[in-house]
PDB file of N, CA and C in Angstrom:
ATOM      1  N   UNK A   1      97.565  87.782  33.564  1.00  0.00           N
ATOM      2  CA  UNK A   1      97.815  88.372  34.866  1.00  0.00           C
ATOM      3  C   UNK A   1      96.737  89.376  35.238  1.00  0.00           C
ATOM      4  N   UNK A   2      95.804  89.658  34.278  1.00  0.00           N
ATOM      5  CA  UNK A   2      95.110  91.224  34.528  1.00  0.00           C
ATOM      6  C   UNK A   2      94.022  89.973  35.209  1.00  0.00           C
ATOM      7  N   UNK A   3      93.720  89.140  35.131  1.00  0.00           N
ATOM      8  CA  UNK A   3      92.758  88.197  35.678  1.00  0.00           C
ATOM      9  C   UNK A   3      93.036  88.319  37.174  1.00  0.00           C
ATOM     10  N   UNK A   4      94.119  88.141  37.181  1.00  0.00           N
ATOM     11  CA  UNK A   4      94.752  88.044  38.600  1.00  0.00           C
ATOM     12  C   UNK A   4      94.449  89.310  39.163  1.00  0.00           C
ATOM     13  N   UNK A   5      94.532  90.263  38.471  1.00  0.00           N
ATOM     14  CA  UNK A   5      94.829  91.501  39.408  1.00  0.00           C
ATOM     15  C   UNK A   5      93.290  91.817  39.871  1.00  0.00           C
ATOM     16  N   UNK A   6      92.359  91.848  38.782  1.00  0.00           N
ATOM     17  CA  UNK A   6      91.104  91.852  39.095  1.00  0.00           C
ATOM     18  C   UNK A   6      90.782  90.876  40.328  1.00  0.00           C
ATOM     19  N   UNK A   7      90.828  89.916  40.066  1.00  0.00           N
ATOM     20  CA  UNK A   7      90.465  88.754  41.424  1.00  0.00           C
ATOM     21  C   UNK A   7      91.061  89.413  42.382  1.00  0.00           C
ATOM     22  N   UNK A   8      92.577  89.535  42.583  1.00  0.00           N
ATOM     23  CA  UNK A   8      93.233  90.510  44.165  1.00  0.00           C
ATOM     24  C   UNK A   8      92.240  91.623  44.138  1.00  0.00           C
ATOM     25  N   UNK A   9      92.304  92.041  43.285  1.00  0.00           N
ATOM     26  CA  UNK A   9      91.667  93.809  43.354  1.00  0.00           C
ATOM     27  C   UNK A   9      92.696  95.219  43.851  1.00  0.00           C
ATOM     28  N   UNK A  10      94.133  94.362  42.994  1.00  0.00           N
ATOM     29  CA  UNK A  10      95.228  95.409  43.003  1.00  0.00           C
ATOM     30  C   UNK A  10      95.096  96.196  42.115  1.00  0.00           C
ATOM     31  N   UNK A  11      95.557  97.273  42.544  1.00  0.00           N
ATOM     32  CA  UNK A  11      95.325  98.782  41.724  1.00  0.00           C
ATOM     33  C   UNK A  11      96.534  98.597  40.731  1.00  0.00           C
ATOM     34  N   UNK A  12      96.672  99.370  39.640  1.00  0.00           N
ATOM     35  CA  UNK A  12      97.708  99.135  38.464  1.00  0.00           C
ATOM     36  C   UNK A  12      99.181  99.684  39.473  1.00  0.00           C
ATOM     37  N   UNK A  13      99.119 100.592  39.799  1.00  0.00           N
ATOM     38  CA  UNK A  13     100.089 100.966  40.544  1.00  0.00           C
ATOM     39  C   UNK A  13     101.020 100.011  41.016  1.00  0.00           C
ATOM     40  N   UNK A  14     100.132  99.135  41.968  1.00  0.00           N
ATOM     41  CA  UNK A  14     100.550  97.665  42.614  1.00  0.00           C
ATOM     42  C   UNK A  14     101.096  96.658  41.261  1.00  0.00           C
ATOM     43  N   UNK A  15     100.344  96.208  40.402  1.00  0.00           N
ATOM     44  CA  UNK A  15     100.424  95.945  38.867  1.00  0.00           C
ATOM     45  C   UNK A  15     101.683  96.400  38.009  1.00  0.00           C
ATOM     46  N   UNK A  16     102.312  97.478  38.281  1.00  0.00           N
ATOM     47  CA  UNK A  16     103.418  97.654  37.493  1.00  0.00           C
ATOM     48  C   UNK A  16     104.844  98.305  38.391  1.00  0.00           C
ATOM     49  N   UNK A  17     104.656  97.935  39.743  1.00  0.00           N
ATOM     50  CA  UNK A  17     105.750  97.591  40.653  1.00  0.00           C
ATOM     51  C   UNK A  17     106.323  96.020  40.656  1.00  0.00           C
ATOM     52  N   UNK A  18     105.090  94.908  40.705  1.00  0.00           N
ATOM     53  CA  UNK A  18     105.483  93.598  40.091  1.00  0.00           C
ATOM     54  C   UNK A  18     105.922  93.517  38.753  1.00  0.00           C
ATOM     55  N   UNK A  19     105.446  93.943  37.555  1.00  0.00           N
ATOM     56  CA  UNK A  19     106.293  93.502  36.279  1.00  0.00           C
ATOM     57  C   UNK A  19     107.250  94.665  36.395  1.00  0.00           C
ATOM     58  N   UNK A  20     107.637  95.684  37.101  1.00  0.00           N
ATOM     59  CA  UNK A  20     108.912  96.175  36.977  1.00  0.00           C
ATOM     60  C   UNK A  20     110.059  95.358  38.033  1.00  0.00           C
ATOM     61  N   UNK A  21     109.708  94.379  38.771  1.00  0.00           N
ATOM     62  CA  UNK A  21     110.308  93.963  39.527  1.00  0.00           C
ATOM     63  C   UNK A  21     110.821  92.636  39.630  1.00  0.00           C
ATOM     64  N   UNK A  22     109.962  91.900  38.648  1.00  0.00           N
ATOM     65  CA  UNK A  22     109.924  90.571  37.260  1.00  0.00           C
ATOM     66  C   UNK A  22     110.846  90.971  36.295  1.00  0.00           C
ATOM     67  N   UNK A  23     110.906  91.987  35.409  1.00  0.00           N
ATOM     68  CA  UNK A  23     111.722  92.691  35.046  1.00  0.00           C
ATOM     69  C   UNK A  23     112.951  92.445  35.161  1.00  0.00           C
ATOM     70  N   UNK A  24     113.193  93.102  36.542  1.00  0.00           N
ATOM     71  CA  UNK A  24     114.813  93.714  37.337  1.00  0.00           C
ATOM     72  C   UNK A  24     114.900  92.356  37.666  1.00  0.00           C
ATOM     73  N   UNK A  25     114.556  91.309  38.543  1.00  0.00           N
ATOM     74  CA  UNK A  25     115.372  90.388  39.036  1.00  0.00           C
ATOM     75  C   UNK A  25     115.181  88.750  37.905  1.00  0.00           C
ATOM     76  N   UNK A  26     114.234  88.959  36.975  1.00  0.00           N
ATOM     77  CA  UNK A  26     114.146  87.581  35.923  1.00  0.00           C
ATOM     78  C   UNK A  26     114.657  87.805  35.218  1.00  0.00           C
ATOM     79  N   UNK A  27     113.907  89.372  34.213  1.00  0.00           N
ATOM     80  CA  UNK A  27     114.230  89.280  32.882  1.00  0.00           C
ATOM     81  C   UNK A  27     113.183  89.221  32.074  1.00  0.00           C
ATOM     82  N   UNK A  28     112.293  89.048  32.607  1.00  0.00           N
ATOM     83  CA  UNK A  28     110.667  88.973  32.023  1.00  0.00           C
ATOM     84  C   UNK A  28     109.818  90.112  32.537  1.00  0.00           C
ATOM     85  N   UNK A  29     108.954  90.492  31.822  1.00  0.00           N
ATOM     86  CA  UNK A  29     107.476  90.568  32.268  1.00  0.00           C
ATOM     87  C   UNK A  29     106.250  90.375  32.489  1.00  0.00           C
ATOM     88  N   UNK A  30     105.422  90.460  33.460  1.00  0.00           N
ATOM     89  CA  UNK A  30     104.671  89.659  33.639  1.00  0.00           C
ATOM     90  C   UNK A  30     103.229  89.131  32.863  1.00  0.00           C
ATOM     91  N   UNK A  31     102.939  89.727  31.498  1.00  0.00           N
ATOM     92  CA  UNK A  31     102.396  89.287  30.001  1.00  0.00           C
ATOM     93  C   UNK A  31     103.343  88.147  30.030  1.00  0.00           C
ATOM     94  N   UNK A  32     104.815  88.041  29.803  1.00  0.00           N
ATOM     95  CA  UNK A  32     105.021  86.862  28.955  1.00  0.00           C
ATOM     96  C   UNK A  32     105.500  85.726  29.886  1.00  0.00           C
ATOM     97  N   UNK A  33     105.314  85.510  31.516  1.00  0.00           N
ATOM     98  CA  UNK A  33     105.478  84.810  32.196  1.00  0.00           C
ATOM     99  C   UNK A  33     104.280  83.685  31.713  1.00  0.00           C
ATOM    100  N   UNK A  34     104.974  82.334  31.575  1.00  0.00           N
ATOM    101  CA  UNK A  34     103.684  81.413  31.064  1.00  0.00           C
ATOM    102  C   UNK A  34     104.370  79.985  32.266  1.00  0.00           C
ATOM    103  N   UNK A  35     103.639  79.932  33.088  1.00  0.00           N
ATOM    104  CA  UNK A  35     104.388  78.265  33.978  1.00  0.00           C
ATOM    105  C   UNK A  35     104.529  76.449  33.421  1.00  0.00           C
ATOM    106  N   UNK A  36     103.916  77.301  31.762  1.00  0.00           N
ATOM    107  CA  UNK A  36     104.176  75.863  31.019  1.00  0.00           C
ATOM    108  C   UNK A  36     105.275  75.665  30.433  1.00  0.00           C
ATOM    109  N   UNK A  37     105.960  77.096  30.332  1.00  0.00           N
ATOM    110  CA  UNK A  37     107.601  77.436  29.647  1.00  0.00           C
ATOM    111  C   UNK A  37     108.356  76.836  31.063  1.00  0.00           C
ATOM    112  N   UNK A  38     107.839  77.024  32.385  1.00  0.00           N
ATOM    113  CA  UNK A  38     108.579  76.683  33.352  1.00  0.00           C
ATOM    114  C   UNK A  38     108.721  75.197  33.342  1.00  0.00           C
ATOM    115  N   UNK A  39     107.612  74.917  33.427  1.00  0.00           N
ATOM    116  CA  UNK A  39     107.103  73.416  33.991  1.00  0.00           C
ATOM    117  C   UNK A  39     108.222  72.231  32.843  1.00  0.00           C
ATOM    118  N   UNK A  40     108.497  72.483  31.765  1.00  0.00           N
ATOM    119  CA  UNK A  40     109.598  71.572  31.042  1.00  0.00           C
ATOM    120  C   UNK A  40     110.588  71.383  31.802  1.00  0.00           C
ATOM    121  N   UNK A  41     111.332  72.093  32.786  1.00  0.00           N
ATOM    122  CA  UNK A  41     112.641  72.000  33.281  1.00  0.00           C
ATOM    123  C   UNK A  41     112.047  71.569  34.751  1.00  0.00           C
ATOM    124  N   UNK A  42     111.186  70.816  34.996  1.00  0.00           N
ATOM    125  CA  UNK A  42     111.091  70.179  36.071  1.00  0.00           C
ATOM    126  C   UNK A  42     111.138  68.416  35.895  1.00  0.00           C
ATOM    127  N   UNK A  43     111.961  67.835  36.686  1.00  0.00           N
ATOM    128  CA  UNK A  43     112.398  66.333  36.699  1.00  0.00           C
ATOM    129  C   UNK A  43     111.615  65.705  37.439  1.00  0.00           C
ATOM    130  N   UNK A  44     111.055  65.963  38.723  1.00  0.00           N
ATOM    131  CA  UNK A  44     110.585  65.517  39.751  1.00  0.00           C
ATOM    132  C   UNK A  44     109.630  65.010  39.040  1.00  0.00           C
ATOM    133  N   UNK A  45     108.873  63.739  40.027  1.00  0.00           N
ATOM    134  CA  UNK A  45     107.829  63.083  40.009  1.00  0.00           C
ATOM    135  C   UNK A  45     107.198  64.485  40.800  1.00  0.00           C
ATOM    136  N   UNK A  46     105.845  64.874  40.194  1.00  0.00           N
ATOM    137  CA  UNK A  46     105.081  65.640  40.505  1.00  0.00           C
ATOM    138  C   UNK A  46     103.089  65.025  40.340  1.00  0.00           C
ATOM    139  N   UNK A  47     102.456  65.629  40.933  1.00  0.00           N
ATOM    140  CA  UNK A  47     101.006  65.147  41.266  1.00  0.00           C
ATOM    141  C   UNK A  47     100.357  66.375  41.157  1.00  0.00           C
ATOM    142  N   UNK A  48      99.827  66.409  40.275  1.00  0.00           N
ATOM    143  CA  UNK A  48      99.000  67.599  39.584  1.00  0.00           C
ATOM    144  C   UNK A  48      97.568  67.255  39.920  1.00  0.00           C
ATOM    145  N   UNK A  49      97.015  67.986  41.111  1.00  0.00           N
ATOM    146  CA  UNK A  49      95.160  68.248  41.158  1.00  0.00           C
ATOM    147  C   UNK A  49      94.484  68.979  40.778  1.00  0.00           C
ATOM    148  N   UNK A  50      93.820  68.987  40.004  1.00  0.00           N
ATOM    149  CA  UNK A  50      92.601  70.065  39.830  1.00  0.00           C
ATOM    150  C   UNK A  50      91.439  69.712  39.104  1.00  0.00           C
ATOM    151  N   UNK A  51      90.435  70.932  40.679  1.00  0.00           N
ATOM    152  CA  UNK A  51      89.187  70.444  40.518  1.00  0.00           C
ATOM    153  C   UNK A  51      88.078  71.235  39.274  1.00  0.00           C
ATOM    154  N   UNK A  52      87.429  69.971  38.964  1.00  0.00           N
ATOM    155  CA  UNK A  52      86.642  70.743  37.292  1.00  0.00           C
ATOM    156  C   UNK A  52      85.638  71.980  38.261  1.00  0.00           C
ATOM    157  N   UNK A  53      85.507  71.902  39.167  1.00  0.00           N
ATOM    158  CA  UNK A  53      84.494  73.104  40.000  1.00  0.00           C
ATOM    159  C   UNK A  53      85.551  74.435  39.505  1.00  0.00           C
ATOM    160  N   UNK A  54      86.856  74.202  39.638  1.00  0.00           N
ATOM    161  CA  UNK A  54      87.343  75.519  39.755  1.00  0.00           C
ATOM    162  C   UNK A  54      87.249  77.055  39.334  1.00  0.00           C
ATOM    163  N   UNK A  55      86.583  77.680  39.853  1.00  0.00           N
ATOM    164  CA  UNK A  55      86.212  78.922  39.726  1.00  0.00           C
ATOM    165  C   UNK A  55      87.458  80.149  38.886  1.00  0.00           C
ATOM    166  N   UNK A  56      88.574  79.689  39.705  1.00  0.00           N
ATOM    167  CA  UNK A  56      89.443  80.705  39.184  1.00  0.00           C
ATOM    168  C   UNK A  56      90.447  80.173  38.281  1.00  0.00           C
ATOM    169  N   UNK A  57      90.867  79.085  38.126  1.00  0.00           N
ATOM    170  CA  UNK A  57      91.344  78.686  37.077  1.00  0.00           C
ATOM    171  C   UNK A  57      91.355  77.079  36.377  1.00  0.00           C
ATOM    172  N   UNK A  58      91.445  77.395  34.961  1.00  0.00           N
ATOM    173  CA  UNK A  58      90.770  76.125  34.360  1.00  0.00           C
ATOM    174  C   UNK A  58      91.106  74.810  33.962  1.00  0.00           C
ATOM    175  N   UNK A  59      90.700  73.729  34.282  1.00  0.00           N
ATOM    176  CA  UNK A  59      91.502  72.852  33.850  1.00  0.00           C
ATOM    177  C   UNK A  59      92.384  72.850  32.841  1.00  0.00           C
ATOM    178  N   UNK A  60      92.271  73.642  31.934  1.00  0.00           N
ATOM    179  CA  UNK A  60      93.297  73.186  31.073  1.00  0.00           C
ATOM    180  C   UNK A  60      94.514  73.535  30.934  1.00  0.00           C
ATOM    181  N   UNK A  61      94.746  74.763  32.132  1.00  0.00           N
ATOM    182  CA  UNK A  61      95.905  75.290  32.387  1.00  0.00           C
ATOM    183  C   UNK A  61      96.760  74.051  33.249  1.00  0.00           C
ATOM    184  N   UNK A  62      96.008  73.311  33.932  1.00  0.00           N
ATOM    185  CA  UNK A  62      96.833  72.331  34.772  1.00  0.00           C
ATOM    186  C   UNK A  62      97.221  71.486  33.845  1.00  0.00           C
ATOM    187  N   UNK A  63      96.302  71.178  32.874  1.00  0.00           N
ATOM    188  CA  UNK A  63      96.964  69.791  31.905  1.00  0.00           C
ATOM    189  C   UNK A  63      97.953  70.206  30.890  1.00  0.00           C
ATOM    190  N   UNK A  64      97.513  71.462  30.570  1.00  0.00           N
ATOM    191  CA  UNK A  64      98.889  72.039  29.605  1.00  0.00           C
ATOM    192  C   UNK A  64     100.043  71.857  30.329  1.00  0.00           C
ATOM    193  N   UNK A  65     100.044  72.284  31.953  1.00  0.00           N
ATOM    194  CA  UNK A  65     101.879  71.887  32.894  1.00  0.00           C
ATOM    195  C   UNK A  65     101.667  70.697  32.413  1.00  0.00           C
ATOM    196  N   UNK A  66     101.101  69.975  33.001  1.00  0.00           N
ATOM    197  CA  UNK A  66     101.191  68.404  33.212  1.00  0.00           C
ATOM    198  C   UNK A  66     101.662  67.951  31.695  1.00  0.00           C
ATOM    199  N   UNK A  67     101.679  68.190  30.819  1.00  0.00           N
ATOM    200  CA  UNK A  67     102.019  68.034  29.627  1.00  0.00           C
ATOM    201  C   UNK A  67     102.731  68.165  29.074  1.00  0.00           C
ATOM    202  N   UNK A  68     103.880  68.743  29.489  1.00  0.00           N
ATOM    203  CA  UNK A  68     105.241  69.643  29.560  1.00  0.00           C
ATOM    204  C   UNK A  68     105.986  69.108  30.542  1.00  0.00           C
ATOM    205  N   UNK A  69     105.667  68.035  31.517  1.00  0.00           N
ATOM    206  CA  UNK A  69     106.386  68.100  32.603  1.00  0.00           C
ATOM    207  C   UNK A  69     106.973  66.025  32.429  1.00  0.00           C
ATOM    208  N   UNK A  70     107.760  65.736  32.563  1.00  0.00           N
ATOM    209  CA  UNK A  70     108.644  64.558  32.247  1.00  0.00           C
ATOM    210  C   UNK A  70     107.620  63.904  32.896  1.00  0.00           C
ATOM    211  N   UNK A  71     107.679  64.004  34.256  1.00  0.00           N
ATOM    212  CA  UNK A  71     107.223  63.165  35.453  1.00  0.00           C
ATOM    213  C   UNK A  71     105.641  63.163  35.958  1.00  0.00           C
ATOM    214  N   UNK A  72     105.027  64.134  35.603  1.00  0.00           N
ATOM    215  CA  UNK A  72     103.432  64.508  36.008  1.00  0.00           C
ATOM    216  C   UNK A  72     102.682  63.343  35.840  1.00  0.00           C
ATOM    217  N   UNK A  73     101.686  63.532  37.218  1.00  0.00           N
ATOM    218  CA  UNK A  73     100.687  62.146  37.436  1.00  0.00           C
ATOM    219  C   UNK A  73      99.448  63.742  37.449  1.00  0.00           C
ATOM    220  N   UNK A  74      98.837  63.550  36.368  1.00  0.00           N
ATOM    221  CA  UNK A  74      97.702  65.153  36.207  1.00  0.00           C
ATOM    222  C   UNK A  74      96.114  64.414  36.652  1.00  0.00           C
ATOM    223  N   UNK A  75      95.537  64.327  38.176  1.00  0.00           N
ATOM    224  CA  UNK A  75      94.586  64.385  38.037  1.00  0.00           C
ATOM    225  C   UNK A  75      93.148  64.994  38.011  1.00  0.00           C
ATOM    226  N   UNK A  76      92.190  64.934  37.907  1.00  0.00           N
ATOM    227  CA  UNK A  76      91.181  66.014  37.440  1.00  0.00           C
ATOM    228  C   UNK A  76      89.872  65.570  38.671  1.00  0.00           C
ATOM    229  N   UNK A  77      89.865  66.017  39.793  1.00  0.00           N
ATOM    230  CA  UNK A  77      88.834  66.009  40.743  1.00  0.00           C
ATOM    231  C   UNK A  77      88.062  66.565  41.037  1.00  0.00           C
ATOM    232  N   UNK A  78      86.815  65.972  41.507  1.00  0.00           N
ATOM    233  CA  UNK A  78      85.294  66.102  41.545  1.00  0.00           C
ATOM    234  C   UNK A  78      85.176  67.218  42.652  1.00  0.00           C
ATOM    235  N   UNK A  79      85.765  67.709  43.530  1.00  0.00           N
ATOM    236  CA  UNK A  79      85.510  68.429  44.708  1.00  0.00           C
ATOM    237  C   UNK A  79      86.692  69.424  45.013  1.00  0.00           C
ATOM    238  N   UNK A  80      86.082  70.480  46.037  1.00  0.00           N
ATOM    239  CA  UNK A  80      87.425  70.948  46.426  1.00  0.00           C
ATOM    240  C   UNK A  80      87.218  72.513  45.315  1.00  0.00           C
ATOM    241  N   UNK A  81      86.822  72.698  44.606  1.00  0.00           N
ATOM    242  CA  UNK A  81      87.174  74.318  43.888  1.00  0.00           C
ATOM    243  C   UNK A  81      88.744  74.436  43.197  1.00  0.00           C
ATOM    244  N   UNK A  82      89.233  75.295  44.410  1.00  0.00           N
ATOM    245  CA  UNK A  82      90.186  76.205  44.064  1.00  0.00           C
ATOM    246  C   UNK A  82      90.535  75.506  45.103  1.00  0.00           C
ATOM    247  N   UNK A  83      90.547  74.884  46.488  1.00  0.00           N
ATOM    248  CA  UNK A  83      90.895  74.465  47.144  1.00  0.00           C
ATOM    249  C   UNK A  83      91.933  72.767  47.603  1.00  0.00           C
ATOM    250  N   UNK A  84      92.499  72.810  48.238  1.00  0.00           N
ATOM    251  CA  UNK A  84      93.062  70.983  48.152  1.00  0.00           C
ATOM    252  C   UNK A  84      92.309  70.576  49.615  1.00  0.00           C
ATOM    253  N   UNK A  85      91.707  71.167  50.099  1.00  0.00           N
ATOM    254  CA  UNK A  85      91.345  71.152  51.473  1.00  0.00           C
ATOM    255  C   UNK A  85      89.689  69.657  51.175  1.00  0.00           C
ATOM    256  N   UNK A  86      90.051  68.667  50.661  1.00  0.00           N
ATOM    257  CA  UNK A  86      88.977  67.998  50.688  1.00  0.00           C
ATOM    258  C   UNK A  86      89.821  66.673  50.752  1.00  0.00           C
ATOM    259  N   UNK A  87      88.690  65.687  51.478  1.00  0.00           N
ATOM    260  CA  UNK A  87      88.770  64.286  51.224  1.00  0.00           C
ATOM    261  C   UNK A  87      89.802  63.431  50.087  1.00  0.00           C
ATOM    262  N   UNK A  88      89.141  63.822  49.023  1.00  0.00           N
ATOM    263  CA  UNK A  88      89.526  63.132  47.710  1.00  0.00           C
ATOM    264  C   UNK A  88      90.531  63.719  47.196  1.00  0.00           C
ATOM    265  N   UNK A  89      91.012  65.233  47.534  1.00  0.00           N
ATOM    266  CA  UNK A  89      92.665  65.348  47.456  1.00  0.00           C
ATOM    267  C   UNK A  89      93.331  64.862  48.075  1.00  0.00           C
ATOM    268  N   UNK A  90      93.057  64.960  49.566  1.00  0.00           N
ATOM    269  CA  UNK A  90      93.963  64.378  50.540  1.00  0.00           C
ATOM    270  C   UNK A  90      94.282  62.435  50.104  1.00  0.00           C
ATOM    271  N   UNK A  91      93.491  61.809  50.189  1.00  0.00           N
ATOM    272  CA  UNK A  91      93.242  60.600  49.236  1.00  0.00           C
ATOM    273  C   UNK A  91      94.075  60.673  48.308  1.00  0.00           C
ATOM    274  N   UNK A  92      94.198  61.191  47.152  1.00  0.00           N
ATOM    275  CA  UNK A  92      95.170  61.434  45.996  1.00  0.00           C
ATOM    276  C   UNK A  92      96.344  61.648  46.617  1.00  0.00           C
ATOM    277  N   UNK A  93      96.881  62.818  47.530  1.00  0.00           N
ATOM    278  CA  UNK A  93      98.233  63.244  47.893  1.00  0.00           C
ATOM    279  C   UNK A  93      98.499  62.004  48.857  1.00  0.00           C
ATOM    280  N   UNK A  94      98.033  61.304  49.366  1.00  0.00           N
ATOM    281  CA  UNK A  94      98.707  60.058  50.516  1.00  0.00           C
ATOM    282  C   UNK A  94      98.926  59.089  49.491  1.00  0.00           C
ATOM    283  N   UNK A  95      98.060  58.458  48.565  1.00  0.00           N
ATOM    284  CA  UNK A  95      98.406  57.493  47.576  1.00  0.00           C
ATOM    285  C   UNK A  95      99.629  58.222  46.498  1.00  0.00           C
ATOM    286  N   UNK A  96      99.882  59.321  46.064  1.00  0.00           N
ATOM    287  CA  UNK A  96     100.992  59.088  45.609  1.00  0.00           C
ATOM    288  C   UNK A  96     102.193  59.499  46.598  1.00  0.00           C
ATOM    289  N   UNK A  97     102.535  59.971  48.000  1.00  0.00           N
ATOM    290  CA  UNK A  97     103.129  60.133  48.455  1.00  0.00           C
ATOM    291  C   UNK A  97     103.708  58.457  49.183  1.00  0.00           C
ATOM    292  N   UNK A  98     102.616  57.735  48.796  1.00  0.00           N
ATOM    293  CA  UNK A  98     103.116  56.376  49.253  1.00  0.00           C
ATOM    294  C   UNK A  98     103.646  55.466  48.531  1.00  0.00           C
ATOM    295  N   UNK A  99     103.582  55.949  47.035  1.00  0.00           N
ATOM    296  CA  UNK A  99     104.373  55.336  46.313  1.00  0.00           C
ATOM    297  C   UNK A  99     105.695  56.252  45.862  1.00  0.00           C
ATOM    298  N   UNK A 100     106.140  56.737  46.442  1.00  0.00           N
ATOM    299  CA  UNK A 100     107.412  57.722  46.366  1.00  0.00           C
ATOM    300  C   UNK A 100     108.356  57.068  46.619  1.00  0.00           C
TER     301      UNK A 100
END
C-alpha cells in the first residue's frame, strides 16, 4: 500500500485514516489486505487484462488473481499501460463478452 500512497502522494495522515477505517468496517488492515485472498471467493466467469507496459503494477499480481480465481480467462497485452483504453483491450472485452 505504501506504493500506493507514494504514487497518490497522500500524506500518512490520509494513510492511517484508511487503515483505521479498513479496520472499523472489515477487520483488516491495510498491510494485510492481499486481493488474491479475495479473488478465491469469486465464481463468476471473469477476463483478466494486463498490459506487460504496465508502469504501476506488475504482471504478476494479475496472474497470481487469475490463479486463485475458479473462472479467470488471464490475458497478458501488448498495449494500453495501466490503461484498458486501447484497441486490443476493447477486442479482448467484446470477444469474451460475446461468448457470455
Amino acid at each position: 500500500m505504501q506504493d500506493y500512497q507514494r504514487l497518490l502522494s497522500f500524506n500518512n495522515r490520509v494513510y492511517n485514516g484508511l487503515n483505521a477505517t479498513l479496520k472499523e468496517k472489515f477487520g483488516y488492515e491495510i498491510e494485510k489486505f492481499n486481493a488474491v485472498d479475495f479473488a478465491v471467493n469469486i465464481e463468476a466467469d471473469t477476463l483478466l487484462l494486463h498490459a506487460q507496459q504496465d508502469a504501476i503494477v506488475p504482471c504478476s499480481a494479475s496472474k497470481a488473481i487469475a490463479g486463485r480465481m475458479k473462472n479467470a480467462i488471464y490475458i497478458e497485452t501488448q498495449t494500453g499501460g495501466h490503461s484498458l483504453h486501447t484497441e486490443e483491450n476493447t477486442k479482448h472485452i467484446l470477444d469474451f463478452l460475446s461468448k457470455a
